[in-house]
PDB file of N, CA and C in Angstrom:
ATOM      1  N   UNK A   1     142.081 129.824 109.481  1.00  0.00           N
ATOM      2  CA  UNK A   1     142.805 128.695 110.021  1.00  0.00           C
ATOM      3  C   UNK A   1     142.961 127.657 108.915  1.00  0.00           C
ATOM      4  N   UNK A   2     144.108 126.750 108.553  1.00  0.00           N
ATOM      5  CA  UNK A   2     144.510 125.982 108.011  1.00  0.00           C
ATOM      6  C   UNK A   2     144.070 125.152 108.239  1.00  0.00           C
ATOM      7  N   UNK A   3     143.596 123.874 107.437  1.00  0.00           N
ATOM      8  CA  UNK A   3     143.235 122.695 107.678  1.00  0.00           C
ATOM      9  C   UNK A   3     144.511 122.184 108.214  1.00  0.00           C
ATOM     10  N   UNK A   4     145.225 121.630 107.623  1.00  0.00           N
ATOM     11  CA  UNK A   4     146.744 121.388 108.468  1.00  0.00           C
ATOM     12  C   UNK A   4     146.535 121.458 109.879  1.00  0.00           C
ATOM     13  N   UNK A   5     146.170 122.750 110.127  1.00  0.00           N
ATOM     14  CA  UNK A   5     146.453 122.822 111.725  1.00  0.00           C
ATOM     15  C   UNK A   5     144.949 122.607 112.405  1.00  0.00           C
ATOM     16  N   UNK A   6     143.811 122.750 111.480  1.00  0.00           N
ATOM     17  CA  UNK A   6     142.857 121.762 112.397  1.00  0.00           C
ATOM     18  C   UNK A   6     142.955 120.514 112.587  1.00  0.00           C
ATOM     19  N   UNK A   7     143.141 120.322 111.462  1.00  0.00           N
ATOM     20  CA  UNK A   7     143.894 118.254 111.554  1.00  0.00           C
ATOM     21  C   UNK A   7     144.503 118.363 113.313  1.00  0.00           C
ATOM     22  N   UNK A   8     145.445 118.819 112.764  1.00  0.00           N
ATOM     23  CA  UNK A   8     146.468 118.731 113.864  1.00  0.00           C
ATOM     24  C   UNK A   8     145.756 118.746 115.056  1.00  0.00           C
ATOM     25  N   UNK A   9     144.940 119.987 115.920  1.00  0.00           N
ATOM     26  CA  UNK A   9     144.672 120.164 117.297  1.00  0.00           C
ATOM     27  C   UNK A   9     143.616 119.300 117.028  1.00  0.00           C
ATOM     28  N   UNK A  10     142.722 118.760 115.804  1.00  0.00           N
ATOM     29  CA  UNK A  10     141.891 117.487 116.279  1.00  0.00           C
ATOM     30  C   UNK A  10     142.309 116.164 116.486  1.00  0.00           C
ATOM     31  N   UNK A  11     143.474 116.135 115.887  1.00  0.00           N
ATOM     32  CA  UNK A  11     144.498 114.367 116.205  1.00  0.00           C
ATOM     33  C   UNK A  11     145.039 114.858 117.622  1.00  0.00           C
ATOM     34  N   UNK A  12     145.568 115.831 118.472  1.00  0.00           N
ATOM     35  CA  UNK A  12     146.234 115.982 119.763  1.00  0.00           C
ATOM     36  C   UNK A  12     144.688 115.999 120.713  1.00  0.00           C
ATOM     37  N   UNK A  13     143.591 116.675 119.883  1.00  0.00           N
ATOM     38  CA  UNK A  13     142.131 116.516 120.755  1.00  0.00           C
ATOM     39  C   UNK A  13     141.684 114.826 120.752  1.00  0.00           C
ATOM     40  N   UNK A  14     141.508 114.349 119.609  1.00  0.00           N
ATOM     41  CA  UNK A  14     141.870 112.506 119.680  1.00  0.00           C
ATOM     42  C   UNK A  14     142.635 111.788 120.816  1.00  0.00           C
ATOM     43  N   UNK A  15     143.813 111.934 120.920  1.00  0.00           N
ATOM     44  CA  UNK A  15     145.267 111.313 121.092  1.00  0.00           C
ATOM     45  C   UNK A  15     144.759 111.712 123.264  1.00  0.00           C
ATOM     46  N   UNK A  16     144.251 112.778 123.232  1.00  0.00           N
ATOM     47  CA  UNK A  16     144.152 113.071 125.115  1.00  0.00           C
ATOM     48  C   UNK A  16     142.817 112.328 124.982  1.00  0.00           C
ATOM     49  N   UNK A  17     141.848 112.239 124.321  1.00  0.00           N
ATOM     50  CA  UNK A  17     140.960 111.226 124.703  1.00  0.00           C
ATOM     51  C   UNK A  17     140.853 109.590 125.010  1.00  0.00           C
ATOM     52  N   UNK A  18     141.625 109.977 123.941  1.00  0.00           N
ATOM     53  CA  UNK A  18     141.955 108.444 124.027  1.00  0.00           C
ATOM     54  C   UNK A  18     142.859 107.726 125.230  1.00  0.00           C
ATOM     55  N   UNK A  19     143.920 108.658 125.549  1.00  0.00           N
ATOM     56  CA  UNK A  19     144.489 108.083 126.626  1.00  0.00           C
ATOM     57  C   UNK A  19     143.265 108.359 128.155  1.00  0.00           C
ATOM     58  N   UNK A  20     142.409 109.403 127.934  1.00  0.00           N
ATOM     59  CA  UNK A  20     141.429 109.577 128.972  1.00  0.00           C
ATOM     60  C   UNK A  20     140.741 108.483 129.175  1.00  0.00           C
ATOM     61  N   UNK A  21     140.002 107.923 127.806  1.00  0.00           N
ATOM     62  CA  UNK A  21     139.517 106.561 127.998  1.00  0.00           C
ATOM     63  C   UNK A  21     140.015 105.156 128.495  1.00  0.00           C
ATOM     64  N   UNK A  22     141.448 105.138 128.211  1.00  0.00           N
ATOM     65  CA  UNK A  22     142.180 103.986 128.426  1.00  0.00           C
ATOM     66  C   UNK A  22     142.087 104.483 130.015  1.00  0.00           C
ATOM     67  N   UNK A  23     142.588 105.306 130.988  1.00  0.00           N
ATOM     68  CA  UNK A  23     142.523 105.752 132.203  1.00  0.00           C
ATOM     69  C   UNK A  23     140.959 105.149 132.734  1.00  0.00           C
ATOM     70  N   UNK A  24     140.125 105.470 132.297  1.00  0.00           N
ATOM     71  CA  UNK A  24     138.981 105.383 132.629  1.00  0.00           C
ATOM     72  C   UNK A  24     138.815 103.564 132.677  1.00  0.00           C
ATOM     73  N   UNK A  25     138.734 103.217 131.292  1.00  0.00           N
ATOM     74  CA  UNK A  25     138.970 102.016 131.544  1.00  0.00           C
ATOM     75  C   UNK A  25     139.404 101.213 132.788  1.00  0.00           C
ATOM     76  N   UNK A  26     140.653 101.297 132.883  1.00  0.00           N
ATOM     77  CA  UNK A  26     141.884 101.125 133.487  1.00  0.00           C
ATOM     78  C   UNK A  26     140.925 101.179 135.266  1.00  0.00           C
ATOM     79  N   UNK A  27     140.228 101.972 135.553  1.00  0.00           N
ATOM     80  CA  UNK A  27     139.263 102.678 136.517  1.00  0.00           C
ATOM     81  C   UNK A  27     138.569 101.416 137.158  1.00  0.00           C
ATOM     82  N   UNK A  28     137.730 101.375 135.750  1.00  0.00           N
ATOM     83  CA  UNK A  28     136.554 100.226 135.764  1.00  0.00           C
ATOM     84  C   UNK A  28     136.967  99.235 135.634  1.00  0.00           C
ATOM     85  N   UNK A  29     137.983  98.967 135.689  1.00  0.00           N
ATOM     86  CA  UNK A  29     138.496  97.104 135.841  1.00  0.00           C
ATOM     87  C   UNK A  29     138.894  97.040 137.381  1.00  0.00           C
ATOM     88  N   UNK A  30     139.218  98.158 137.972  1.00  0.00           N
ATOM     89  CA  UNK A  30     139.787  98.131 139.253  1.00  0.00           C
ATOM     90  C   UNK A  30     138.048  98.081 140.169  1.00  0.00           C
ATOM     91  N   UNK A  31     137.391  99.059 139.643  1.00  0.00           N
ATOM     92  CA  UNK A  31     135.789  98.581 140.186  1.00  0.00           C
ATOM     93  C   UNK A  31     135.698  97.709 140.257  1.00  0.00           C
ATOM     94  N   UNK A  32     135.294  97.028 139.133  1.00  0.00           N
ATOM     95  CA  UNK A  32     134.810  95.750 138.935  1.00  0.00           C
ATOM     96  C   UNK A  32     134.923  94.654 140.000  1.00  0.00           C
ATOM     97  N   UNK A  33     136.371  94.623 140.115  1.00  0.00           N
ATOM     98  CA  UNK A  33     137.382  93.971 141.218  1.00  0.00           C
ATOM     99  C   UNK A  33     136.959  93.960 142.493  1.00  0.00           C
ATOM    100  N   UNK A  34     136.902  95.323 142.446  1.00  0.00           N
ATOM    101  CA  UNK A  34     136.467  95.616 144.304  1.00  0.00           C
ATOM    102  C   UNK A  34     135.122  94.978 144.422  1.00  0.00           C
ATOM    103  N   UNK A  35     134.189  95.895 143.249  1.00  0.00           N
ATOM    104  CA  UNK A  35     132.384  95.219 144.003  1.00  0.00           C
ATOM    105  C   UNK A  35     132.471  93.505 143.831  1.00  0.00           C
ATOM    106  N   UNK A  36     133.397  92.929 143.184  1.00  0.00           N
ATOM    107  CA  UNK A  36     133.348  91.442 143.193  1.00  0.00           C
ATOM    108  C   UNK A  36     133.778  90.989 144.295  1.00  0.00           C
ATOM    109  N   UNK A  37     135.072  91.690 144.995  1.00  0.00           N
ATOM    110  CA  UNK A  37     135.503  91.138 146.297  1.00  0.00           C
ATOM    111  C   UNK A  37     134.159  91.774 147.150  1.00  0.00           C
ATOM    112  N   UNK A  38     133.606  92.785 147.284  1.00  0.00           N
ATOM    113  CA  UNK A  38     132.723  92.934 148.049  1.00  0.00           C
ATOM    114  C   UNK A  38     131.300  91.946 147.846  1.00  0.00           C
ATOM    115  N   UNK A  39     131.216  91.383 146.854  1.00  0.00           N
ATOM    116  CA  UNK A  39     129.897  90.775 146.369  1.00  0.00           C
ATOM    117  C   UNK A  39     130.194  89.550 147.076  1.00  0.00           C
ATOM    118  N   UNK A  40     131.438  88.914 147.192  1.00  0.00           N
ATOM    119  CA  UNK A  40     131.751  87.708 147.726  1.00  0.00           C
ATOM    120  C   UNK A  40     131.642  87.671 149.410  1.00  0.00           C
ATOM    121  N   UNK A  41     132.369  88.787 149.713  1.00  0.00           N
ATOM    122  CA  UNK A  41     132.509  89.026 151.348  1.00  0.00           C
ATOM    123  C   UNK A  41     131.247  88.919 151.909  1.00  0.00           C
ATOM    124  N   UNK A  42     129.905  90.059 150.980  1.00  0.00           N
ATOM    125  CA  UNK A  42     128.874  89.811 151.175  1.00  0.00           C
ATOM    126  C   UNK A  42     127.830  88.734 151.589  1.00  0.00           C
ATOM    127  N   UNK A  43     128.571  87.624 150.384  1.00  0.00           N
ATOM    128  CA  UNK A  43     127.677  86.113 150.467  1.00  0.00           C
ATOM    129  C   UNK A  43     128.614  85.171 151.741  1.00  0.00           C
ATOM    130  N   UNK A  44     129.579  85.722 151.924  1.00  0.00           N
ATOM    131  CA  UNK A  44     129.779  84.738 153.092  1.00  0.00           C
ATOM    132  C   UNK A  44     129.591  85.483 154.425  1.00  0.00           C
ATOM    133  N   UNK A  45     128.957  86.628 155.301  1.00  0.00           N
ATOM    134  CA  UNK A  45     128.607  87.115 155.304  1.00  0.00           C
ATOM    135  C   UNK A  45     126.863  86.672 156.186  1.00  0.00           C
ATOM    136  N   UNK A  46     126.553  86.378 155.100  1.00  0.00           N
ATOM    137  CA  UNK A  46     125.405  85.777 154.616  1.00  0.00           C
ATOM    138  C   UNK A  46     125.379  84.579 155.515  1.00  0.00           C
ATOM    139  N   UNK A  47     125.937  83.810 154.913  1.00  0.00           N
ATOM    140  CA  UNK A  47     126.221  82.324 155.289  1.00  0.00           C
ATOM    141  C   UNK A  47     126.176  82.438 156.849  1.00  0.00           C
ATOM    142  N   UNK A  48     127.095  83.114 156.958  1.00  0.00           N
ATOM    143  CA  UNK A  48     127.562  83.067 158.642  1.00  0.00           C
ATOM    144  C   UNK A  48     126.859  83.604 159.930  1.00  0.00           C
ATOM    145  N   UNK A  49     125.606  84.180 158.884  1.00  0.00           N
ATOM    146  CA  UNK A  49     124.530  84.280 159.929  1.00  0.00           C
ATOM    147  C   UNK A  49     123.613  83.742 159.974  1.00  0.00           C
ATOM    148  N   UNK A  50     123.197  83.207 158.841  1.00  0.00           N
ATOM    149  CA  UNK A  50     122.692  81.775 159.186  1.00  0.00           C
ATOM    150  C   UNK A  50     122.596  80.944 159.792  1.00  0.00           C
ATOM    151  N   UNK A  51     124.042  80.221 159.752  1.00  0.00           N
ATOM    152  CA  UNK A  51     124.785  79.565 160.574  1.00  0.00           C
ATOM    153  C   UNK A  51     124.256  79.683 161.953  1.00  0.00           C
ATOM    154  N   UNK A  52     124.660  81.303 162.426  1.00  0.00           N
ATOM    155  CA  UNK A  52     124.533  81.702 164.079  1.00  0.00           C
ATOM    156  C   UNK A  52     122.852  81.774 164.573  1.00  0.00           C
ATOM    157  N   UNK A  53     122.394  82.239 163.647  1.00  0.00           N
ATOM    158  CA  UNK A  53     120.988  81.725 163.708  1.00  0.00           C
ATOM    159  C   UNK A  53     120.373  80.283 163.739  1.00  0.00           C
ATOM    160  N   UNK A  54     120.846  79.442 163.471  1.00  0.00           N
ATOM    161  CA  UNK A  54     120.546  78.162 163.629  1.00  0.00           C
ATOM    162  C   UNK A  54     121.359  77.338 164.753  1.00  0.00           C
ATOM    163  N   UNK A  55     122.182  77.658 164.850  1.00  0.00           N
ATOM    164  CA  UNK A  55     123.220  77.503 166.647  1.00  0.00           C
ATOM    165  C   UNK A  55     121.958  78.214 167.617  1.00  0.00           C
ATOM    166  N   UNK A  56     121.997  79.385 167.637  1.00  0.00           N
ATOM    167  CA  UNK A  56     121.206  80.332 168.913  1.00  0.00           C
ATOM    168  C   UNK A  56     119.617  79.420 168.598  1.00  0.00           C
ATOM    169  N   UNK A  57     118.949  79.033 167.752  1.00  0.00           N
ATOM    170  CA  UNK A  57     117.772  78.254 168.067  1.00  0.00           C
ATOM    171  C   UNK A  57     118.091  77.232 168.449  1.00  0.00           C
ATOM    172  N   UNK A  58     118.871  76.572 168.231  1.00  0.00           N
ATOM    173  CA  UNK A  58     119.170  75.147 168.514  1.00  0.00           C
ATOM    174  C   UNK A  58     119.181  75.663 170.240  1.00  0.00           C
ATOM    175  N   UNK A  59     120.825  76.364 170.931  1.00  0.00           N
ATOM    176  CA  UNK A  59     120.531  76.129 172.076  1.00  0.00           C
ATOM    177  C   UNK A  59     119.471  76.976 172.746  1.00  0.00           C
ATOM    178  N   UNK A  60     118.814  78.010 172.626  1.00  0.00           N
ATOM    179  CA  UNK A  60     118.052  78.408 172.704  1.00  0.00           C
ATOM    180  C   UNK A  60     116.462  77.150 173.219  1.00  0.00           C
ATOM    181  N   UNK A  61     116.412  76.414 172.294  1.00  0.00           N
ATOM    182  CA  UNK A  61     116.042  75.433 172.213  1.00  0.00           C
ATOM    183  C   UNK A  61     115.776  74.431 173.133  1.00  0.00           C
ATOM    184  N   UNK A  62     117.541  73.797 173.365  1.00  0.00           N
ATOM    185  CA  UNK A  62     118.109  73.022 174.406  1.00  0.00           C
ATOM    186  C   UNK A  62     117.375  73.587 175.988  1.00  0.00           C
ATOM    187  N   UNK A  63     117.903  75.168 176.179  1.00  0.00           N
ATOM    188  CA  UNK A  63     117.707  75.512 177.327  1.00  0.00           C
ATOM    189  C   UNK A  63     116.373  75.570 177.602  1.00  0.00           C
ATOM    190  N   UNK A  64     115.191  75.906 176.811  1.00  0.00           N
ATOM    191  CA  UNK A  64     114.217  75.807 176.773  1.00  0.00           C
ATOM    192  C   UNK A  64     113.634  74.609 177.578  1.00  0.00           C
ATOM    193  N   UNK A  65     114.153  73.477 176.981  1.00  0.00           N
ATOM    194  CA  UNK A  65     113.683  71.910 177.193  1.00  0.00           C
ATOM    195  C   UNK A  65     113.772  72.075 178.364  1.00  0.00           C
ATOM    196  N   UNK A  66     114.986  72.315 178.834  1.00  0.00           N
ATOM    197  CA  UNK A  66     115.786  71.451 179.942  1.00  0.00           C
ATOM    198  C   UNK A  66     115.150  72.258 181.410  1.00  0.00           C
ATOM    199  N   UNK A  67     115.248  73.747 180.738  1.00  0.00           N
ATOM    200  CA  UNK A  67     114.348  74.352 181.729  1.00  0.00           C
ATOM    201  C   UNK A  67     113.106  74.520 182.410  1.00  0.00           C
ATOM    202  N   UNK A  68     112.346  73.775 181.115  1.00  0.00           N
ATOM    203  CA  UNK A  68     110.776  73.309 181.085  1.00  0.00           C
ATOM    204  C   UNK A  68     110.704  72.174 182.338  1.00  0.00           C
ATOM    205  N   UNK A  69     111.701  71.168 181.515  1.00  0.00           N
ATOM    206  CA  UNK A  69     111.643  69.396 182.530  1.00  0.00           C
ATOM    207  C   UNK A  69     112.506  69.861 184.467  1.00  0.00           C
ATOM    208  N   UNK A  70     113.021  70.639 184.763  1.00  0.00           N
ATOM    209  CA  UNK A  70     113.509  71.101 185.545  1.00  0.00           C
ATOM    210  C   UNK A  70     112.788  71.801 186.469  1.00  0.00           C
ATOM    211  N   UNK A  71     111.458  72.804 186.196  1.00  0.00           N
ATOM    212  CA  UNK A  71     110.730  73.407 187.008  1.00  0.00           C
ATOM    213  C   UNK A  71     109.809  72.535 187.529  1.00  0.00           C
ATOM    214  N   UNK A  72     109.107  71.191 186.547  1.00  0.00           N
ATOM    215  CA  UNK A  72     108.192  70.587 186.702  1.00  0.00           C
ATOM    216  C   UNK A  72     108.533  69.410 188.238  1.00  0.00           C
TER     217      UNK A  72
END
Protein backbone atom coordinates (compact mmCIF):
# COMPACT_ATOMS: atom_id res chain seq x y z
CA UNK A 1 0.00 0.00 0.00
CA UNK A 2 1.07 3.52 -0.88
CA UNK A 3 1.54 6.08 1.52
CA UNK A 4 -0.51 8.40 -0.74
CA UNK A 5 -3.34 6.29 -0.20
CA UNK A 6 -2.84 5.76 3.54
CA UNK A 7 -2.70 9.49 3.89
CA UNK A 8 -5.69 9.52 2.10
CA UNK A 9 -8.18 6.81 3.99
CA UNK A 10 -6.51 8.41 7.24
CA UNK A 11 -7.59 12.21 6.29
CA UNK A 12 -11.38 10.63 5.08
CA UNK A 13 -10.87 8.41 8.67
CA UNK A 14 -10.12 12.16 10.30
CA UNK A 15 -12.69 14.19 8.26
CA UNK A 16 -15.93 11.32 9.58
CA UNK A 17 -14.62 11.88 13.00
CA UNK A 18 -14.56 14.91 13.13
CA UNK A 19 -17.89 15.62 11.81
CA UNK A 20 -18.92 12.62 14.47
CA UNK A 21 -17.62 14.84 17.13
CA UNK A 22 -19.14 18.06 16.03
CA UNK A 23 -22.65 15.78 16.02
CA UNK A 24 -21.87 14.70 19.36
CA UNK A 25 -21.14 17.97 20.49
CA UNK A 26 -24.03 19.43 18.88
CA UNK A 27 -25.84 16.40 21.32
CA UNK A 28 -24.43 17.76 24.49
CA UNK A 29 -25.43 21.29 24.16
CA UNK A 30 -28.97 20.10 23.54
CA UNK A 31 -28.45 18.00 27.06
CA UNK A 32 -27.19 20.46 28.76
CA UNK A 33 -30.35 22.53 27.92
CA UNK A 34 -32.79 20.03 28.86
CA UNK A 35 -31.16 18.94 32.47
CA UNK A 36 -31.05 22.88 33.01
CA UNK A 37 -34.72 23.28 32.13
CA UNK A 38 -35.26 20.25 34.25
CA UNK A 39 -32.91 21.51 37.15
CA UNK A 40 -35.08 24.67 37.21
CA UNK A 41 -38.61 22.98 36.99
CA UNK A 42 -37.15 20.95 39.75
CA UNK A 43 -36.40 24.00 42.16
CA UNK A 44 -39.69 25.45 41.64
CA UNK A 45 -41.16 22.39 42.26
CA UNK A 46 -39.54 22.55 45.40
CA UNK A 47 -40.75 25.82 46.34
CA UNK A 48 -44.28 24.92 45.79
CA UNK A 49 -44.35 22.42 48.25
CA UNK A 50 -43.25 24.16 50.69
CA UNK A 51 -45.45 26.63 50.20
CA UNK A 52 -48.46 23.85 50.47
CA UNK A 53 -46.91 22.59 53.42
CA UNK A 54 -46.99 25.65 55.29
CA UNK A 55 -50.78 26.59 54.08
CA UNK A 56 -51.98 22.79 55.25
CA UNK A 57 -50.20 23.57 58.86
CA UNK A 58 -51.36 26.80 59.09
CA UNK A 59 -55.07 25.65 58.48
CA UNK A 60 -54.62 22.53 59.83
CA UNK A 61 -53.74 24.57 62.69
CA UNK A 62 -56.70 27.04 62.52
CA UNK A 63 -59.08 24.01 62.62
CA UNK A 64 -57.36 22.56 65.36
CA UNK A 65 -57.90 25.79 67.58
CA UNK A 66 -61.23 26.39 66.71
CA UNK A 67 -62.17 22.85 67.22
CA UNK A 68 -60.44 22.60 70.56
CA UNK A 69 -62.42 26.14 71.87
CA UNK A 70 -65.74 24.64 70.36
CA UNK A 71 -65.97 21.21 72.19
CA UNK A 72 -65.06 22.87 75.49
Amino acid sequence: MSTERELGEHSVAINNMQEDIEKIQGDMSDLRKKVDKMDKTLDEIKGGWKVLIVIAGVVGGAISYICNHLIK
